[in-house]
Protein backbone atom coordinates (compact mmCIF):
# COMPACT_ATOMS: atom_id res chain seq x y z
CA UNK A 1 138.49 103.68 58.78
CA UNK A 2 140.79 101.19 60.17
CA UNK A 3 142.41 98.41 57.94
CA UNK A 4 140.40 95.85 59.40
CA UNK A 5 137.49 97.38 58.82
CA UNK A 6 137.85 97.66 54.75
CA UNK A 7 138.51 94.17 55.01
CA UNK A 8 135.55 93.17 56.96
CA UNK A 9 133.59 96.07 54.00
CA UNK A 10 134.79 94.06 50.80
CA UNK A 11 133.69 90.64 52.31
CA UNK A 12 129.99 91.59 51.94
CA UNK A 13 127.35 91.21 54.06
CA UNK A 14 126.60 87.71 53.66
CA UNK A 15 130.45 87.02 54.50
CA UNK A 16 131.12 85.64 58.83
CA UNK A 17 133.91 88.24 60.10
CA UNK A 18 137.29 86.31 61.14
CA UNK A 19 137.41 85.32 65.06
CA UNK A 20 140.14 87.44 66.09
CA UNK A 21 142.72 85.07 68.25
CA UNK A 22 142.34 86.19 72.16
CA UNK A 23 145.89 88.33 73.14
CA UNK A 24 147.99 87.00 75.33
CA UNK A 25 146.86 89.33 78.13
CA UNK A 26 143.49 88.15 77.73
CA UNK A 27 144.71 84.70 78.09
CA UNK A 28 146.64 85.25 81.05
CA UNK A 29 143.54 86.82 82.28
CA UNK A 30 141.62 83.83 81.71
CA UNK A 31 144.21 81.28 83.53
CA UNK A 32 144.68 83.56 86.30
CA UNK A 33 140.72 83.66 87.18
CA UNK A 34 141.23 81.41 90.47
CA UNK A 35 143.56 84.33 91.78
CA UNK A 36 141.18 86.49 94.02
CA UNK A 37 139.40 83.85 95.31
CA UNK A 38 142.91 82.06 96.59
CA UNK A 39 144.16 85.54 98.38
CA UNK A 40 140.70 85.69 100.24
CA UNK A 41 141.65 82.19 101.73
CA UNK A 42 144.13 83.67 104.06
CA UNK A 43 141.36 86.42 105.42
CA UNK A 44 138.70 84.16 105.25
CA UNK A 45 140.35 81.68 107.67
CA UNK A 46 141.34 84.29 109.99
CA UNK A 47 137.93 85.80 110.04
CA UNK A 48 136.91 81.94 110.81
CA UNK A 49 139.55 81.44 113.57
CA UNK A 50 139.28 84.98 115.37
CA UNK A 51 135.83 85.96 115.51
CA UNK A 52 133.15 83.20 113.73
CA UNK A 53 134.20 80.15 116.04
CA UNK A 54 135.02 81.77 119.10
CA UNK A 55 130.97 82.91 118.56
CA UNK A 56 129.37 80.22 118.06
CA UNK A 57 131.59 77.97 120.20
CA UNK A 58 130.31 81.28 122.96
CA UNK A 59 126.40 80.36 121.75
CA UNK A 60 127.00 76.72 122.14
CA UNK A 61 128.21 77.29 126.06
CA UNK A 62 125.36 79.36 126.72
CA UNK A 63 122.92 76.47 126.34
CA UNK A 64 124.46 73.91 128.33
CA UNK A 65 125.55 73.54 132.75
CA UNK A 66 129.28 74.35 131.70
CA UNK A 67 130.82 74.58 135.25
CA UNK A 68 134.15 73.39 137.24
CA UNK A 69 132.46 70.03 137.40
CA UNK A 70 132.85 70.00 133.71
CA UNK A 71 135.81 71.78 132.77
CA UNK A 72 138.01 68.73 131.83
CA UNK A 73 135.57 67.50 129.59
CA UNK A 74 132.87 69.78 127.58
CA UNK A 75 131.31 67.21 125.88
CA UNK A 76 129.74 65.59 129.42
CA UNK A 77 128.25 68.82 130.21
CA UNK A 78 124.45 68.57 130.27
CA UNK A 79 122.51 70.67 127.73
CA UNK A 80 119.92 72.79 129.60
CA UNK A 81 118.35 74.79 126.88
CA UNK A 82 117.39 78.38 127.79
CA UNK A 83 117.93 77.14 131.61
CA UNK A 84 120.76 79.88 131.79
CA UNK A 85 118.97 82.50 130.14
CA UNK A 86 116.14 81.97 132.43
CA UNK A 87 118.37 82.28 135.67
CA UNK A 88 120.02 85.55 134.02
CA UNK A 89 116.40 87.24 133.16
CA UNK A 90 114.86 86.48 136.92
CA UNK A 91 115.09 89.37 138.41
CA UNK A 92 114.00 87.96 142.05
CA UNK A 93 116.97 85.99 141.57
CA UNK A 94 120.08 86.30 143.19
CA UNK A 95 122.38 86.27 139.76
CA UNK A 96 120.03 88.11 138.35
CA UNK A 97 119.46 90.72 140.62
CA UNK A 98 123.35 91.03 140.14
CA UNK A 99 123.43 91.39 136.19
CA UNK A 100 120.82 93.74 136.88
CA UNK A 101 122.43 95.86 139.11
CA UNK A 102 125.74 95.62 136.49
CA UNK A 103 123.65 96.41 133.73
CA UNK A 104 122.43 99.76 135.66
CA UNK A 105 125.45 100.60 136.31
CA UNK A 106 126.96 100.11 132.96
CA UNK A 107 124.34 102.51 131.34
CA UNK A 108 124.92 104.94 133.53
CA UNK A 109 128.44 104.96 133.14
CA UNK A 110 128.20 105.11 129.57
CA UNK A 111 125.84 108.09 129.34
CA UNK A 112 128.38 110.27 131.37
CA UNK A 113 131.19 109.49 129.93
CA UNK A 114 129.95 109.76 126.25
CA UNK A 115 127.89 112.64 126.94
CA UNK A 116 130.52 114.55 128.83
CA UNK A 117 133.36 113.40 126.44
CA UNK A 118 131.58 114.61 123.49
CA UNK A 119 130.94 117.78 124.81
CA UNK A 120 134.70 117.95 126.29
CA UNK A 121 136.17 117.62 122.68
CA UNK A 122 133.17 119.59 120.91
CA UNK A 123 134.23 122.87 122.92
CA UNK A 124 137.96 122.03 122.48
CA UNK A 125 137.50 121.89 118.68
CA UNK A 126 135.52 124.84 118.41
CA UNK A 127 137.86 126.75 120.16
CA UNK A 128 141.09 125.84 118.28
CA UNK A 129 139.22 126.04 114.93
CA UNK A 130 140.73 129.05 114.30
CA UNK A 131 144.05 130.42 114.01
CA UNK A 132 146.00 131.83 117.09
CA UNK A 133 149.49 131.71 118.30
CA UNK A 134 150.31 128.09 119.88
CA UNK A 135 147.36 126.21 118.24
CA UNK A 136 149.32 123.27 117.18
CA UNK A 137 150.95 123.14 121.05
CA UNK A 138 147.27 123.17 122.34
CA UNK A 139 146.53 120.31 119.86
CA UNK A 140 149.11 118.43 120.72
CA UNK A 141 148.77 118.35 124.47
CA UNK A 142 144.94 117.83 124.08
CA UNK A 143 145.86 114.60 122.15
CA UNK A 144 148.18 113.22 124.67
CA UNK A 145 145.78 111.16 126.50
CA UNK A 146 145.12 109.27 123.63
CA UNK A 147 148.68 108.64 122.47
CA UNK A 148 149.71 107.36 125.90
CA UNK A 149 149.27 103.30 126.06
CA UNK A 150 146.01 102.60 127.93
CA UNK A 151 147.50 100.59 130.67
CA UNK A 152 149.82 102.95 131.50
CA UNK A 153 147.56 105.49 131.67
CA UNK A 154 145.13 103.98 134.10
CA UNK A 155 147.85 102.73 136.35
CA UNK A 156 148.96 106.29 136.63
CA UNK A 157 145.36 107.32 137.68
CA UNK A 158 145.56 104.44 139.78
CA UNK A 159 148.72 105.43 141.73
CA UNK A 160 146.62 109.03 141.55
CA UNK A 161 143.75 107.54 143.16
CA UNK A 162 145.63 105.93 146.37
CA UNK A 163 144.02 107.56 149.59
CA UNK A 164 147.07 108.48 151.36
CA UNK A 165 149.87 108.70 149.06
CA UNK A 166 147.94 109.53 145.87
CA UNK A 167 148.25 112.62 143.94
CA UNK A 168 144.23 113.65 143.85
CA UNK A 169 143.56 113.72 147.41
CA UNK A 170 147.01 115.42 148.05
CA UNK A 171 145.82 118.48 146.11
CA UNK A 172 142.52 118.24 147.90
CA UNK A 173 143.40 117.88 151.14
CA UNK A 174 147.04 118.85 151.66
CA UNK A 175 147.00 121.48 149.18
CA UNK A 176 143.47 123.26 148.41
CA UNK A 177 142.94 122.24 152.44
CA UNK A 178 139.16 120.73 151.60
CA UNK A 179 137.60 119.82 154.84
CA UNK A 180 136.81 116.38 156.23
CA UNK A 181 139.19 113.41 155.81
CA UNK A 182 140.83 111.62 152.88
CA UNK A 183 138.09 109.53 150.58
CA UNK A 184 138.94 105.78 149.31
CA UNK A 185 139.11 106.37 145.35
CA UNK A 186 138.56 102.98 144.62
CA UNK A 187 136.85 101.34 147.17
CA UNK A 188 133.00 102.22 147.69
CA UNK A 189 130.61 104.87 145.80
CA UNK A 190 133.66 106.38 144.71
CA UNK A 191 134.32 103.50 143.03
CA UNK A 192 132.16 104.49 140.18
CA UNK A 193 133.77 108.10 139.73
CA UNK A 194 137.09 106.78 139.85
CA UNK A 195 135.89 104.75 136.82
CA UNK A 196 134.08 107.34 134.86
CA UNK A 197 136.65 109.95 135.15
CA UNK A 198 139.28 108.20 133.99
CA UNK A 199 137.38 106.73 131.19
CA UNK A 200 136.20 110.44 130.09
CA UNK A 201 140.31 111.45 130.43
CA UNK A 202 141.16 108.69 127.71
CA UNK A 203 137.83 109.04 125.46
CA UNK A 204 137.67 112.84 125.03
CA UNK A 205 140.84 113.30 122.74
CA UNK A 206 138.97 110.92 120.46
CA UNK A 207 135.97 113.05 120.05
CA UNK A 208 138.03 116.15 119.73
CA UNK A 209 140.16 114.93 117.06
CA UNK A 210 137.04 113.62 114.79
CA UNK A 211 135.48 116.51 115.73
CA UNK A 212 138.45 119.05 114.72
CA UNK A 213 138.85 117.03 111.58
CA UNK A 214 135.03 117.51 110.83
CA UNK A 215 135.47 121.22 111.19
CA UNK A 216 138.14 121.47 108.95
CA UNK A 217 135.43 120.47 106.10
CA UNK A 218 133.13 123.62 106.70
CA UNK A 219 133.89 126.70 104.53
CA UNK A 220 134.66 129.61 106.22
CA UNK A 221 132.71 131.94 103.82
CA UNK A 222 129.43 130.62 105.93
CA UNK A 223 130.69 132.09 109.04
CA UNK A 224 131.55 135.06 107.56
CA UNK A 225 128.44 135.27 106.21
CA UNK A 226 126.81 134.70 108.67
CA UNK A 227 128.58 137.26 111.06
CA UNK A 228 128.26 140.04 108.48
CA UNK A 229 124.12 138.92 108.86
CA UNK A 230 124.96 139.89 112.47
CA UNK A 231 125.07 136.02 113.67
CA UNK A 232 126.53 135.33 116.67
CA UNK A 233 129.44 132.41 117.96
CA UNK A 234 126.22 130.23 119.91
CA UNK A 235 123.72 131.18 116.51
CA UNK A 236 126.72 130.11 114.44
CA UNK A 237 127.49 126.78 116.27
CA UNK A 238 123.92 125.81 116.11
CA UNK A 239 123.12 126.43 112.77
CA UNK A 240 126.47 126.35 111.13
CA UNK A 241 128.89 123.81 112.63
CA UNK A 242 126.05 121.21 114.44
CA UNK A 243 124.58 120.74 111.01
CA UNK A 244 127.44 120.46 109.20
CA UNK A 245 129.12 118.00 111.35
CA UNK A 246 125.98 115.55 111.25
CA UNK A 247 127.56 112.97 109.46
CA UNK A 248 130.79 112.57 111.51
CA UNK A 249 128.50 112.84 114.72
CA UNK A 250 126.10 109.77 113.92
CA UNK A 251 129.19 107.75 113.43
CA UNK A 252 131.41 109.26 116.50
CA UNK A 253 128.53 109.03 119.09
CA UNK A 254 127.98 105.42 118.13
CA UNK A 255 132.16 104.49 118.13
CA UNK A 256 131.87 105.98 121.52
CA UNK A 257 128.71 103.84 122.56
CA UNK A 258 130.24 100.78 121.63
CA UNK A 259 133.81 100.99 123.02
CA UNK A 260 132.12 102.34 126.79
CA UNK A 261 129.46 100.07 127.05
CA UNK A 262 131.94 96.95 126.33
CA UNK A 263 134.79 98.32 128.34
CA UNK A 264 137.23 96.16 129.76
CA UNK A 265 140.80 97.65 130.27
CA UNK A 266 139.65 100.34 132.60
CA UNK A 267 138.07 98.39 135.60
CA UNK A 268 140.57 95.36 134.97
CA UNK A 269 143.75 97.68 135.25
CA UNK A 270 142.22 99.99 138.04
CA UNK A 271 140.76 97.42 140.27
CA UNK A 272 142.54 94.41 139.87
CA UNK A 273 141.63 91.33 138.85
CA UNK A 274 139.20 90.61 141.94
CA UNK A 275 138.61 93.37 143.91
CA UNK A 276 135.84 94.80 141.88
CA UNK A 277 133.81 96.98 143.85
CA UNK A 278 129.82 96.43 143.14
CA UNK A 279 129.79 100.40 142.38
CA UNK A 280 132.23 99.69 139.25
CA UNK A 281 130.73 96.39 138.55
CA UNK A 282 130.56 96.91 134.75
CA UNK A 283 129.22 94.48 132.84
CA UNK A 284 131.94 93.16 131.04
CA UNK A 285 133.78 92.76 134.22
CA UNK A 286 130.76 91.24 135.41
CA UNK A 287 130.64 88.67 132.23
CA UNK A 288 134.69 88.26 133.70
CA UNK A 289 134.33 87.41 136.78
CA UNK A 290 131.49 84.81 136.37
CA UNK A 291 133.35 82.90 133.91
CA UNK A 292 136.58 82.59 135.19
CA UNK A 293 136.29 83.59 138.98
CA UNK A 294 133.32 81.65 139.85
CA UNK A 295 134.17 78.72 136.30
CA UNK A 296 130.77 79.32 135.57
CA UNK A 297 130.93 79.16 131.76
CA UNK A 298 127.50 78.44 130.70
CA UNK A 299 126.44 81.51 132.62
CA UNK A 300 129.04 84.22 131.19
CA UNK A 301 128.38 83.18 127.79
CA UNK A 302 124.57 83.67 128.43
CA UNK A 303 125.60 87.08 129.42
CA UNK A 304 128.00 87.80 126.38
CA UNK A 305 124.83 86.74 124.32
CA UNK A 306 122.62 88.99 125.72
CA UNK A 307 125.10 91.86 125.77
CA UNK A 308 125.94 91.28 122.10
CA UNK A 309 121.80 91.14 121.30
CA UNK A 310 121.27 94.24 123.23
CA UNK A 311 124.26 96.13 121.59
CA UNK A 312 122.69 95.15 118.31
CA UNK A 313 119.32 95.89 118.85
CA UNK A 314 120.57 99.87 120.23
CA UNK A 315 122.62 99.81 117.16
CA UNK A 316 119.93 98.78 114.33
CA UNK A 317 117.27 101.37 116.46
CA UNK A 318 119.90 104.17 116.89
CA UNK A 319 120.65 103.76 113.12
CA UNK A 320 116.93 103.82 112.20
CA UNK A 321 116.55 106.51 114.12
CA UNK A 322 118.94 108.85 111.97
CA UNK A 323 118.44 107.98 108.62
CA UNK A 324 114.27 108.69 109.60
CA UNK A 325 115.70 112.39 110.43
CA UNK A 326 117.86 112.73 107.96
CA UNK A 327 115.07 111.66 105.59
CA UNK A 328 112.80 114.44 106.90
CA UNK A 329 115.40 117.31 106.69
């Protein structure tokens, strides 16, 4: 028993206990309370200046005629309501027929390149999970891709993509001797290839080094065990590694999603600023060039609204979605 405490025993029960005097650490404390709330100040007003005005300042354009006629002073614009939401959603339209035809294309471009991207760095990782001489060198060249700076990686697939000077249709043509003449890369249908396979060339290192990290979590006793049960590699990747690597795929597929579906660098830097061909019209191009090509603001914010409610709403369901099977297994 402490010396305190015999104290406190030969005052009796009827006797109040001392207040003991707060330490000087628990003073300090006390002053000091005001301290986390003044270093969120600096965060907070960045969060403010960086993404919460620039939205709603976005939602306030969307609902009023925000053209050329208007660009010297915003406050003389006329409000119009859901009048630009309503020419966006027309489909019989001519603008809308446009963002429909962007939106199209945008979703298809996103399922190849995500789906083809995952399954590009899935088979990588799986085959340099285990040991073998020149592993890391394999790593390491699978990985360049994503350590070169994006615009200097597309403008080297752009210089690749040239018809008669370009790299790609030299090999074809000059070299492999491919009959028929020399395609335009980036003018036309081919447009949209141009677009997806350089997009899958600077996404799939991404995939393969989540994925590879994922795999590095899975015991090896389970494939051992499993081989001595007389498993084989394709029984083993679908009941071994797909499982296993659950968790790192619901959150890769949906990093993917995102970053494809609002792409920007890859048509700007490989088309130019107006020479966007309809078969790479992506959407956030699209939401581009109607703002400050044709200084219709009121009409690319609509669309940056409706993107950003249709990103959410895939987001929330896609979520849903997984937990419900996860839930059941």
């Amino acid at each position: 028993m402490s010396a305190n405490a015999s104290v406190r025993a030969e005052d009796g029960p009827g006797t109040k206990a001392p207040r003991t005097m707060p330490g000087p650490h628990r003073r300090s404390r006390r002053v000091r309370w005001w301290l986390p709330y003044v270093l969120l100040i600096p965060a907070i007003v960045f969060e403010l200046l960086v993404h919460i005005i620039p939205m709603v300042t976005g939602i306030w354009m969307s609902f009023v005629k925000l053209t050329q006629q208007y660009l010297q002073n915003w406050s003389e614009a006329p409000f119009l309501g859901l009048g630009n939401y309503r020419v966006l959603v027309d489909v019989n339209g001519v603008v809308g027929q446009a963002l429909l035809h962007s939106f199209l294309v945008t979703c298809g471009y996103t399922i190849l390149v995500v789906g083809i991207s995952w399954i590009a760095g899935m088979s990588a990782a799986v085959a340099l999970q285990r040991r073998f001489p020149g592993r890391g060198l394999f790593r390491t060249l699978f990985l360049i891709p994503y350590a070169i700076p994006v615009y200097a990686g597309i403008i080297a697939w752009k210089f690749m993509f040239q018809k008669d000077t370009g790299a790609l249709n030299h090999l074809l043509f000059d070299d492999l001797h491919l009959p028929g003449t020399k395609p335009f890369w980036l003018i036309g249908g081919n447009a949209f290839w141009a677009l997806v396979i350089v997009a899958i060339w600077r996404l799939w290192p991404f995939a393969f080094l989540m994925l590879m990290a994922g795999l590095q979590s899975i015991p090896e006793d389970l494939y051992e065990a499993s081989a001595v049960d007389g498993a084989k590699p394709l029984r083993q990747w679908r009941s071994i590694t797909l499982p296993m690597l659950r968790p790192v795929n619901v959150v890769l597929v949906l990093v993917m999603f995102l970053w494809t579906f609002n792409d920007f660098n890859t048509p700007f830097v490989l088309f130019g600023k107006t020479a966007q061909p309809p078969a790479g019209d992506l959407i956030s191009f699209h939401i581009y060039n109607a703002s400050f090509l044709t200084f219709n603001f009121g009409y690319g914010s609509a669309m940056s609204v409706l993107l950003l409610l249709f990103l959410l709403l895939v987001t929330v369901a896609y979520l849903l979605f997984v937990n419900r099977r996860s839930k059941r297994a």
